[in-house]
N, C-alpha and C. Protein backbone atom coordinates (compact mmCIF):
# COMPACT_ATOMS: atom_id res chain seq x y z
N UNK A 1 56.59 -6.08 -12.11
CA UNK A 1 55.91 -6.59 -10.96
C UNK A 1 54.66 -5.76 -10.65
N UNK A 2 54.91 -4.07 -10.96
CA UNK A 2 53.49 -3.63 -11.08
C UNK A 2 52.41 -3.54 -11.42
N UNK A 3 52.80 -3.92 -12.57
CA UNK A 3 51.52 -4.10 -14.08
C UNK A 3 51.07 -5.71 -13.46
N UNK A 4 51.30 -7.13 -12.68
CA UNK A 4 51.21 -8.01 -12.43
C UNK A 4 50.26 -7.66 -11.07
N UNK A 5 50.62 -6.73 -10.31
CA UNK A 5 49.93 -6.67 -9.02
C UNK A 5 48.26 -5.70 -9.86
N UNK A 6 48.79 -4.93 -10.91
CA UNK A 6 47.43 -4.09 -11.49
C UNK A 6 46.70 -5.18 -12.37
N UNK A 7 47.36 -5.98 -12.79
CA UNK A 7 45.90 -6.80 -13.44
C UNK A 7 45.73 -7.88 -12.55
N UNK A 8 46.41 -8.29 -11.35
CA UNK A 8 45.27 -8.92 -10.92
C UNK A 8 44.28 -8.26 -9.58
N UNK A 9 44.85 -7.15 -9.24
CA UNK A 9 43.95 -6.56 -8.87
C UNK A 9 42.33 -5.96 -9.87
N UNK A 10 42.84 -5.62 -11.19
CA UNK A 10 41.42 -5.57 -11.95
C UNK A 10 41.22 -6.45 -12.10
N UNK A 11 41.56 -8.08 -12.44
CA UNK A 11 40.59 -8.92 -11.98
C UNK A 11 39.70 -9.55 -10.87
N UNK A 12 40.54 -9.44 -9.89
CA UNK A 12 39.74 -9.36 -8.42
C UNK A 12 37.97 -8.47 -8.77
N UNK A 13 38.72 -7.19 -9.19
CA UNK A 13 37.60 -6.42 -8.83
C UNK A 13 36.39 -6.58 -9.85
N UNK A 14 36.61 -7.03 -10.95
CA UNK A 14 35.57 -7.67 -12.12
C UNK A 14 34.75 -8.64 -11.65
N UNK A 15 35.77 -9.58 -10.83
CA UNK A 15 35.15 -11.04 -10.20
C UNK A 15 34.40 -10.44 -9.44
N UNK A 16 34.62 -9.64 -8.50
CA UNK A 16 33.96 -9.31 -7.62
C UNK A 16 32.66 -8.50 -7.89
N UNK A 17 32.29 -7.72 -8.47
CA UNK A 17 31.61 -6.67 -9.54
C UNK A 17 30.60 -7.42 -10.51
N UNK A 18 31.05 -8.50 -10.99
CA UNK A 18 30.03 -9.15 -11.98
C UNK A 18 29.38 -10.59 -10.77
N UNK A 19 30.11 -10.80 -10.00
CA UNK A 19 29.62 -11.71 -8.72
C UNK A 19 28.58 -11.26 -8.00
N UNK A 20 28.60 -9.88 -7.72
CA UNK A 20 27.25 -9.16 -6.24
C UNK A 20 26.16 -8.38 -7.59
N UNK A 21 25.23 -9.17 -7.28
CA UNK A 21 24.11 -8.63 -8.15
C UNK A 21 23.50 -7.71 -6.87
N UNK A 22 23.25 -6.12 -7.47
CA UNK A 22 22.80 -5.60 -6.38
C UNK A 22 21.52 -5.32 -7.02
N UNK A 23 20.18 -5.30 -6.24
CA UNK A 23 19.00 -4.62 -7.40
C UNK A 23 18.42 -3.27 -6.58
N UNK A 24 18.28 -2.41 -7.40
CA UNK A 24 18.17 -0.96 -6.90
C UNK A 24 16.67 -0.34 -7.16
N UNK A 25 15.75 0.20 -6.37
CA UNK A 25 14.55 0.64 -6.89
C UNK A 25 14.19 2.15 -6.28
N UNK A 26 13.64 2.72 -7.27
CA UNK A 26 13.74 3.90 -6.37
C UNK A 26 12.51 3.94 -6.01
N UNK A 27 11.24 3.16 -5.56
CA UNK A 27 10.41 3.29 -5.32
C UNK A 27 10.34 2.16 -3.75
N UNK A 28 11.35 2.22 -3.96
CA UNK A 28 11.79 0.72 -2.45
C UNK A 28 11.02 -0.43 -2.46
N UNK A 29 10.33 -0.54 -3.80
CA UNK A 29 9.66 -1.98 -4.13
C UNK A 29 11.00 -3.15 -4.64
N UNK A 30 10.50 -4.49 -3.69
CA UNK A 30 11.73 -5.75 -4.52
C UNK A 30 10.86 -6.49 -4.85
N UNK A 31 10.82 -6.93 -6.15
CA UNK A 31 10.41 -8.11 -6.66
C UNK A 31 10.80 -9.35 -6.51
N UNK A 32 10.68 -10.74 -6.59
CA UNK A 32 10.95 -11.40 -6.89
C UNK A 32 10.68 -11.98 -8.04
N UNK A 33 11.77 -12.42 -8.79
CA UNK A 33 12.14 -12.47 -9.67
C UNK A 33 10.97 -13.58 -10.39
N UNK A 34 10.08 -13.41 -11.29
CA UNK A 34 9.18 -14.16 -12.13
C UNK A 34 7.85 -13.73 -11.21
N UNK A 35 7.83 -12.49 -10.55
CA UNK A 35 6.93 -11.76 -10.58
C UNK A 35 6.66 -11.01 -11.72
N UNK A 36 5.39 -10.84 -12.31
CA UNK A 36 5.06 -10.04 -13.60
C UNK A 36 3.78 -9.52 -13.52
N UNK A 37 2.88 -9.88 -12.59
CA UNK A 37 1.41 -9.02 -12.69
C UNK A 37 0.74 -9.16 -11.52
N UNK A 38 0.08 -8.46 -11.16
CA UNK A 38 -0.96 -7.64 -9.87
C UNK A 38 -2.25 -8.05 -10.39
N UNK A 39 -3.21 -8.17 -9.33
CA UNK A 39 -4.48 -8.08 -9.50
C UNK A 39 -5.11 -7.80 -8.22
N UNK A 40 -6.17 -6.85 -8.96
CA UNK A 40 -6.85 -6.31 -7.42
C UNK A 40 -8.43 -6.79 -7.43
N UNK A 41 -8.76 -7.45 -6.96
CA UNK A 41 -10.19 -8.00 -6.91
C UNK A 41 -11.34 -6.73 -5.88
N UNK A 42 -12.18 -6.98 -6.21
CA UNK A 42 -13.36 -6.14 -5.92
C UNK A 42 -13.12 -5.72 -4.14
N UNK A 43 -13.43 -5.12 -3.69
CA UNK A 43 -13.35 -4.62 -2.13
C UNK A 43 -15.28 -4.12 -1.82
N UNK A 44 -15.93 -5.01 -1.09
CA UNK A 44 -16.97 -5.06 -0.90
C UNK A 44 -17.25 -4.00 0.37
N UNK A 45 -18.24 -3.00 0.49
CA UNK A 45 -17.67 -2.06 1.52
C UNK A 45 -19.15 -2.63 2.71
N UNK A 46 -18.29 -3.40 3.77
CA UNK A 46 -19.19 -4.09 4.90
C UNK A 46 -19.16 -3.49 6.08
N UNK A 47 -18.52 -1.79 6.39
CA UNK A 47 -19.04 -1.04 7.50
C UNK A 47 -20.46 -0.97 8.33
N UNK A 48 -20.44 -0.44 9.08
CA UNK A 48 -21.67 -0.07 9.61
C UNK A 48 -21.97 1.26 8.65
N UNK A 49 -21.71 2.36 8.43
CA UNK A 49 -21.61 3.41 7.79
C UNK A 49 -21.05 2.79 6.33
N UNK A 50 -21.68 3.49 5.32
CA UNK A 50 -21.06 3.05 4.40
C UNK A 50 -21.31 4.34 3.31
N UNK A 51 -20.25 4.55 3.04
CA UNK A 51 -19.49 5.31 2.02
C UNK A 51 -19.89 4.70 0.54
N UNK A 52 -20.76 5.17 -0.57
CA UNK A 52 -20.96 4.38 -1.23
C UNK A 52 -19.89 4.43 -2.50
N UNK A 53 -18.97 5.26 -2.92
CA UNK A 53 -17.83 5.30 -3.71
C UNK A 53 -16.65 4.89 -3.25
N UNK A 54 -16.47 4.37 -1.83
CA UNK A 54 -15.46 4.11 -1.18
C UNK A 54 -14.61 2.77 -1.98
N UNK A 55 -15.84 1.67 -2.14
CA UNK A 55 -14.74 0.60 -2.58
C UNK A 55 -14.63 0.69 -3.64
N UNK A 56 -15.42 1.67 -4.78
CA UNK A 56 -14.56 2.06 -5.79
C UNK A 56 -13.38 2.54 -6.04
N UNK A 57 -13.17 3.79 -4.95
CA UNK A 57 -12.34 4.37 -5.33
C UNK A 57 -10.95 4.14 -4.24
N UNK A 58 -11.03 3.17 -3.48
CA UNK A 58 -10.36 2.77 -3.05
C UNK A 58 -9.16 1.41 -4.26
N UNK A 59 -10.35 0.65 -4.69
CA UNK A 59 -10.15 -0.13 -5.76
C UNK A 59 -9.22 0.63 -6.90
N UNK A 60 -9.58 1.09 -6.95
CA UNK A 60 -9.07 2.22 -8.69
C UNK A 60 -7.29 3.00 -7.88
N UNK A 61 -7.10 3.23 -6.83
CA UNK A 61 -6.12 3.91 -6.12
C UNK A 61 -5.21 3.16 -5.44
N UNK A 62 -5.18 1.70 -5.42
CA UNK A 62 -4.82 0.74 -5.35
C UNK A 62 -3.99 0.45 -6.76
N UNK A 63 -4.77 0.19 -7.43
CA UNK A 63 -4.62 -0.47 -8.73
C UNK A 63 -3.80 0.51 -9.17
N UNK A 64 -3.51 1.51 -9.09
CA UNK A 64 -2.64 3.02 -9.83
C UNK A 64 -1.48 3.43 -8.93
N UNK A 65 -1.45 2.87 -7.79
CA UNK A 65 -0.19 2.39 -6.96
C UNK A 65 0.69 1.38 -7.38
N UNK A 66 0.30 0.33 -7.85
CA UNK A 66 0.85 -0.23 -8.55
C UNK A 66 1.26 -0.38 -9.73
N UNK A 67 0.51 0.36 -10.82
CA UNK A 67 1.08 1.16 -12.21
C UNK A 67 2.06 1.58 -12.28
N UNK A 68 1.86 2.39 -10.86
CA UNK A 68 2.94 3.53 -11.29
C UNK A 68 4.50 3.25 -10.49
N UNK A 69 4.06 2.59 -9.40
CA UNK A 69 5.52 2.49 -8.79
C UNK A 69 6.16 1.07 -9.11
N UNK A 70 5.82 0.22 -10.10
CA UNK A 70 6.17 -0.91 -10.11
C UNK A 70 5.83 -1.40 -11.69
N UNK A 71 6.61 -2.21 -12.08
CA UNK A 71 6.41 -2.96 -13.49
C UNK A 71 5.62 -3.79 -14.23
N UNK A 72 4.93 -4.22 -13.03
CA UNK A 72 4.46 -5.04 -13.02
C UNK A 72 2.98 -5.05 -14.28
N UNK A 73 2.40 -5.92 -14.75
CA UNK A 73 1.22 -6.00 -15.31
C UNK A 73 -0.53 -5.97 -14.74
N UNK A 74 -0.84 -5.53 -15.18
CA UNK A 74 -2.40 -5.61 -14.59
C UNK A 74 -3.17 -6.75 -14.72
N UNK A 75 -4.16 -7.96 -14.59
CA UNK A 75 -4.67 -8.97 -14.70
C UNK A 75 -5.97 -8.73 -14.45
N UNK A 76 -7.33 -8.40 -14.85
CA UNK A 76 -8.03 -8.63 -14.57
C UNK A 76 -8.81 -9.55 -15.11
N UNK A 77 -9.90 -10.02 -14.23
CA UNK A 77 -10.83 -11.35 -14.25
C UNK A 77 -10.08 -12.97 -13.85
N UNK A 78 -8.84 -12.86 -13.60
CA UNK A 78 -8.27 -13.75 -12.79
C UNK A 78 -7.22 -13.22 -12.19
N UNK A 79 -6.73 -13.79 -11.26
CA UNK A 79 -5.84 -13.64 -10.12
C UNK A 79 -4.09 -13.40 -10.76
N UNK A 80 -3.70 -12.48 -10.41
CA UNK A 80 -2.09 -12.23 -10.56
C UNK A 80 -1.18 -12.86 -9.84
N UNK A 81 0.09 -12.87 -9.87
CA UNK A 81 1.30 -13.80 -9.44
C UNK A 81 1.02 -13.06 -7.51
N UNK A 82 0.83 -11.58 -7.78
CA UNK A 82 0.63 -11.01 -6.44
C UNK A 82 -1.43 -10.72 -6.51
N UNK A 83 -1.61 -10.91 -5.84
CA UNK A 83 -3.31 -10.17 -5.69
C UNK A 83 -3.82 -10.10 -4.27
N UNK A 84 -4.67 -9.39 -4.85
CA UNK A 84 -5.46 -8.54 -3.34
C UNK A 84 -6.89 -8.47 -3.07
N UNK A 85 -7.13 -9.11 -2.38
CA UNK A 85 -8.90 -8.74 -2.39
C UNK A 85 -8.99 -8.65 -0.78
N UNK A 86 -10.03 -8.69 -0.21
CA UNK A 86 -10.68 -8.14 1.09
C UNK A 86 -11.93 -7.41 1.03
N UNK A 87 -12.29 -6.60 2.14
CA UNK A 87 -13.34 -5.83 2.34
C UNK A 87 -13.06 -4.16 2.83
N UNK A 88 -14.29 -3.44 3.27
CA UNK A 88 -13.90 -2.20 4.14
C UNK A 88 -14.40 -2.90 5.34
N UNK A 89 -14.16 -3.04 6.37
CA UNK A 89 -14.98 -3.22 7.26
C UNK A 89 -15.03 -2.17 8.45
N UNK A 90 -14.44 -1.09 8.02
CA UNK A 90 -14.45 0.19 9.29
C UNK A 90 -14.50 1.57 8.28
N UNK A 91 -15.75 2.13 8.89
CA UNK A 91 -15.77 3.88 8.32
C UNK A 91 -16.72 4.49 9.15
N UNK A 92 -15.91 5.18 10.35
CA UNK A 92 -16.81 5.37 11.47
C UNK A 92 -16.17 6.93 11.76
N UNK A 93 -17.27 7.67 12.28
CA UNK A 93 -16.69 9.09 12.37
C UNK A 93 -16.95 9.07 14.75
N UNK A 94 -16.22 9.77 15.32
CA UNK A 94 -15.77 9.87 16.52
C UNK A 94 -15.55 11.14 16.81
N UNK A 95 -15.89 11.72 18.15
CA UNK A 95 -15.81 12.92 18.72
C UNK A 95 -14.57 12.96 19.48
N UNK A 96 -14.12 14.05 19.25
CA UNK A 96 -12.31 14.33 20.26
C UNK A 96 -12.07 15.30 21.03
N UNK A 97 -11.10 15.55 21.56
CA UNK A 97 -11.13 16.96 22.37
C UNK A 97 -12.31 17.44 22.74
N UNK A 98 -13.20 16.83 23.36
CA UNK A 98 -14.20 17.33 23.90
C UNK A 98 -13.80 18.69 24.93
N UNK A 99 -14.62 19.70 24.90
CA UNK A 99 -14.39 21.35 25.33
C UNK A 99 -15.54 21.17 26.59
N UNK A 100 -15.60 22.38 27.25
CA UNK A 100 -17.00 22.87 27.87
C UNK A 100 -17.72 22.69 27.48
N UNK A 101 -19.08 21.87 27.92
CA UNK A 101 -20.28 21.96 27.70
C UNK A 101 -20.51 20.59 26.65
N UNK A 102 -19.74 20.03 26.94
CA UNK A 102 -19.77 18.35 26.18
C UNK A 102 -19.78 18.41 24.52
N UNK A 103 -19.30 19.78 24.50
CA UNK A 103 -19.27 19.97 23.00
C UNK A 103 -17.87 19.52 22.20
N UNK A 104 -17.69 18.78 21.25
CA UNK A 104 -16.67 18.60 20.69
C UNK A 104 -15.78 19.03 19.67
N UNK A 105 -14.68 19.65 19.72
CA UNK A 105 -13.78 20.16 19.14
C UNK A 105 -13.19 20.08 17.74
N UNK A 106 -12.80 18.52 18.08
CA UNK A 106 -12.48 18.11 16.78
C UNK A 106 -13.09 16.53 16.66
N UNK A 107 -13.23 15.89 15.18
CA UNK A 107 -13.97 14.69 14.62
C UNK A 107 -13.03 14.01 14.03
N UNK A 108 -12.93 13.10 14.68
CA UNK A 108 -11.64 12.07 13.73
C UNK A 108 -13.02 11.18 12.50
N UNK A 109 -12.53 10.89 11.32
CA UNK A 109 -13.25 10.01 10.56
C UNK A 109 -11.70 8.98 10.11
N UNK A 110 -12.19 7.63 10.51
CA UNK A 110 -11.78 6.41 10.57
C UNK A 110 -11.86 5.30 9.61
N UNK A 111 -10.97 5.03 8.62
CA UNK A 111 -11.40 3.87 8.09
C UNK A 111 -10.67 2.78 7.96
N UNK A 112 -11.36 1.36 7.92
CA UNK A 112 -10.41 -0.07 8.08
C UNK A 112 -10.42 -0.59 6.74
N UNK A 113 -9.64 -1.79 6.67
CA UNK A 113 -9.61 -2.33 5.32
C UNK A 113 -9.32 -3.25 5.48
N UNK A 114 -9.71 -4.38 5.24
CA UNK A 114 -8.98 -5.60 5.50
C UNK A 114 -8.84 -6.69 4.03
N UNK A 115 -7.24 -7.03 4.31
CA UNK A 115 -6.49 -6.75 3.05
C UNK A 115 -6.22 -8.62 2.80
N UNK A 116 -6.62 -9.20 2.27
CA UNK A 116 -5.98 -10.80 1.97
C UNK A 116 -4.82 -10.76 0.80
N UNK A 117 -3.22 -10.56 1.03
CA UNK A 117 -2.86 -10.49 0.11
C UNK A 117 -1.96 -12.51 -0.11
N UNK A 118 -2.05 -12.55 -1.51
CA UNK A 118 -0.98 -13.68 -2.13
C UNK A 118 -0.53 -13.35 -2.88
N UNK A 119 0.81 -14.09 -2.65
CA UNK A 119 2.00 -14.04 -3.26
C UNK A 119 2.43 -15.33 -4.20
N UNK A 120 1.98 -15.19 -5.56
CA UNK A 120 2.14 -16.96 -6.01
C UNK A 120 3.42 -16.99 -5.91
N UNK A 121 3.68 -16.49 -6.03
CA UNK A 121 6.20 -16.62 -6.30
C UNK A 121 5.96 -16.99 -5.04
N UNK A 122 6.41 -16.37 -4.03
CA UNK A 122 6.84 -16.09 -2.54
C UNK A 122 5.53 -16.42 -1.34
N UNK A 123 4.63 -17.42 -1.13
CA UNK A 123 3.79 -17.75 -0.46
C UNK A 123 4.05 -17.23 0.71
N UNK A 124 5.37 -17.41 1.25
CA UNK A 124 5.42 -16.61 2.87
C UNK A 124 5.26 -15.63 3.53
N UNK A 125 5.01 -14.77 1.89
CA UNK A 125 5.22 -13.26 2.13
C UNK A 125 3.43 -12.64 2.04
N UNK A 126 2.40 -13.60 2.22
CA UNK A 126 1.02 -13.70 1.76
C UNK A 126 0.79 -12.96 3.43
N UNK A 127 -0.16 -12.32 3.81
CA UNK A 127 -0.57 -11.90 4.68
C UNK A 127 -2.51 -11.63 4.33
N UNK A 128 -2.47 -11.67 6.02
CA UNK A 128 -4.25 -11.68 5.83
C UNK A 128 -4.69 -10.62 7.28
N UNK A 129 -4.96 -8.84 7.08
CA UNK A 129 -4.75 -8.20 7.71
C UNK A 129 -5.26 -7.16 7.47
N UNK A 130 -5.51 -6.10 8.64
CA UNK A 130 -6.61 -4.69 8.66
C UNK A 130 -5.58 -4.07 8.59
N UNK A 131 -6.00 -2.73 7.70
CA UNK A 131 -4.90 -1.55 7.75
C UNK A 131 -6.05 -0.39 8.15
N UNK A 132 -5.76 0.40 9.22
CA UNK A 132 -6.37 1.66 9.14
C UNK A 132 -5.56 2.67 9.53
N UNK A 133 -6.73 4.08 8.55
CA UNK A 133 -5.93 4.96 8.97
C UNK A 133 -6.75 6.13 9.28
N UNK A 134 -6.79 7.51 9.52
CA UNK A 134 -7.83 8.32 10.53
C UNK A 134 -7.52 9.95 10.11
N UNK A 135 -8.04 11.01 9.87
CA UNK A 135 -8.29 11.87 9.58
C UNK A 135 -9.13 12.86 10.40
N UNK A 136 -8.63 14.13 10.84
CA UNK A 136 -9.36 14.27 11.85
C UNK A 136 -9.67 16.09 11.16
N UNK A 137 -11.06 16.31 11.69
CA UNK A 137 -11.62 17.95 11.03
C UNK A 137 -12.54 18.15 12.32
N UNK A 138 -12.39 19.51 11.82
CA UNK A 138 -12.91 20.85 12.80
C UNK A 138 -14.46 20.46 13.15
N UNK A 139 -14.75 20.13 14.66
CA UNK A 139 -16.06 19.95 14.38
C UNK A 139 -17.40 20.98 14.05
N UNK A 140 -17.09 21.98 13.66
CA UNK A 140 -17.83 22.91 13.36
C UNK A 140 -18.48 23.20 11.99
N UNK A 141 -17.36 21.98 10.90
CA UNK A 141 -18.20 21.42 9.51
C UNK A 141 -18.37 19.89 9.73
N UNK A 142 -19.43 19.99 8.84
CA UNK A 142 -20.32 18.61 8.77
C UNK A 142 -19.23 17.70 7.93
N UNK A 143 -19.55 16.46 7.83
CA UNK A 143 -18.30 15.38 7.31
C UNK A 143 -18.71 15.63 6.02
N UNK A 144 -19.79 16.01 5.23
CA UNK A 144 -19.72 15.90 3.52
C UNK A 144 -18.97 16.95 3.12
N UNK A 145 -18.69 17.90 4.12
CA UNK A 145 -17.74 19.40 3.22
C UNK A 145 -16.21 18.47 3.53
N UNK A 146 -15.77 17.96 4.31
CA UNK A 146 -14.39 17.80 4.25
C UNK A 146 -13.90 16.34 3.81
N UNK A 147 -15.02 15.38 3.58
CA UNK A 147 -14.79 13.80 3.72
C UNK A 147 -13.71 13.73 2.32
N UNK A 148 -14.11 14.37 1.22
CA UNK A 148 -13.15 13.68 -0.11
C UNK A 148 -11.47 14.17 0.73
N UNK A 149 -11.37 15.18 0.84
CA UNK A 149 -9.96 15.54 1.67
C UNK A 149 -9.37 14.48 2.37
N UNK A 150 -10.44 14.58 3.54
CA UNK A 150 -9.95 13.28 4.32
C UNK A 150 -9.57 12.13 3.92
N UNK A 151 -10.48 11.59 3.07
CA UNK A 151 -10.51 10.16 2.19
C UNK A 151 -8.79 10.15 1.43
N UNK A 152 -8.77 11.18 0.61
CA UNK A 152 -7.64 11.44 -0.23
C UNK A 152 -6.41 11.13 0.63
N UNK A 153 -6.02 11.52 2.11
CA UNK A 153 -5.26 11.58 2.79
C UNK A 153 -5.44 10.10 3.44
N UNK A 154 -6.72 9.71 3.77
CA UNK A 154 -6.75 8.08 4.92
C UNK A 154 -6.16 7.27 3.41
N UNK A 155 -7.30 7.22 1.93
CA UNK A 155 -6.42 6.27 1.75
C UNK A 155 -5.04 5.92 1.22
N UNK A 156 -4.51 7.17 0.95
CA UNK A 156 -3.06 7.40 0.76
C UNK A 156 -2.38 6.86 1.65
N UNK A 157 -2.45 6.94 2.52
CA UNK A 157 -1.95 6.27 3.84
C UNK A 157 -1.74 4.72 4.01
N UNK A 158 -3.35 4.28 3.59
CA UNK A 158 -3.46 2.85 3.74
C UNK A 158 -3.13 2.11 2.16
N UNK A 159 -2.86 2.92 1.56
CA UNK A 159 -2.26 2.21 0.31
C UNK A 159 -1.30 2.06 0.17
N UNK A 160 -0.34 3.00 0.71
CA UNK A 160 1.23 2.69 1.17
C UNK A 160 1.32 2.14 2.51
N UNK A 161 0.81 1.94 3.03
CA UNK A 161 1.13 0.90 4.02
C UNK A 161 0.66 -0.46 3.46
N UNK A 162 -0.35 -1.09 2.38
CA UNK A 162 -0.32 -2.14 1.93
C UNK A 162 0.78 -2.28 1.16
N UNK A 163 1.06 -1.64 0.48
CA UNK A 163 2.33 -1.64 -0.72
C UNK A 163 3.02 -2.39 -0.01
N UNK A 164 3.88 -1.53 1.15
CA UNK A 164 5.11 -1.74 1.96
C UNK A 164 5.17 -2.79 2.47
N UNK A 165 3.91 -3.27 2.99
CA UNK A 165 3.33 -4.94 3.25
C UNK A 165 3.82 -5.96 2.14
N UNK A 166 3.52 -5.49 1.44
CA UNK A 166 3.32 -6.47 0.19
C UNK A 166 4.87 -6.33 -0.63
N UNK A 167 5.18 -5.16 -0.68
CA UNK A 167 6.50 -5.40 -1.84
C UNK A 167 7.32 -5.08 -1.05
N UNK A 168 7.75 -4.30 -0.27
CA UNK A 168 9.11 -3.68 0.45
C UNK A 168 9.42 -4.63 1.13
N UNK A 169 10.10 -5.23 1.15
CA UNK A 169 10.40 -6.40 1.53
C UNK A 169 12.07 -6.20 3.35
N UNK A 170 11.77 -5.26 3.35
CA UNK A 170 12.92 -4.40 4.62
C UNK A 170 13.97 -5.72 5.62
């Protein structure tokens, strides 16, 4: 009667086991399934201020976010199952903590992005939206000694927050 209660308890648990498909990522990206390639289209930089390596290298840091944390394929000169295009439309530097004597403390530098993403699999999951993010230095250096720093840090920021937009699906 024991060996009867043990195999059908290991079958229960087989049924059960080959039944729940779980999918695991360690990068907390989910695909849907007959997703296979990315494309990142040009990012035109339409600030008032303009950064002239910005939508390059915004472009290129994008595109290597997705290399690396995901399977996906690269597509360029036409559009991927997922793709991305938009603009910069914010890179503005601002005075903070203003001190005695109207002098200012610290300089936040600011930048926007505005992101059109589609989803050919999953259309619902398409969004059309600004991400910014802000960096703030000592105002006692000028923005060309600290801007690549800053940059390195704003768009790190705003590239995982598009990701998370786009693939993390929570």
């Amino acid at each position: 009667m024991n060996l009867i209660k043990v195999l059908f308890l290991g079958f229960c648990l087989t049924v059960v086991v080959s039944a729940c498909r779980v999918s695991y990522s360690f990068t907390g990206g989910t695909l849907s399934e007959g997703v296979e390639t990315f494309s990142v289209q040009y990012f035109p930089n339409r600030a008032p201020l303009v950064n002239p390596n910005l939508s390059d290298r915004f472009v290129e840091e994008l595109k290597e976010k997705f290399r690396s944390q995901t399977s996906l394929n690269e597509v360029v000169d036409t559009e991927g199952h997922l793709n991305f295009d938009g603009e910069i439309t914010g890179y503005r530097t601002q005075a903070l903590d203003i001190k005695a004597g109207e002098i200012a403390a610290t300089n936040r530098l600011t930048v926007t992005i505005k992101v059109r993403f589609t989803n050919e699999i999953e259309s619902e999951n398409d969004f059309d939206k600004s991400f910014s993010a802000f960096g703030d230095y000592d105002s006692a250096k000028q923005l060309t000694e600290v801007e690549d720093a800053l940059l390195e840090d704003i768009l790190e920021q705003i590239i995982d927050d598009i990701y998370n937009e786009s693939v993390v699906n929570w």
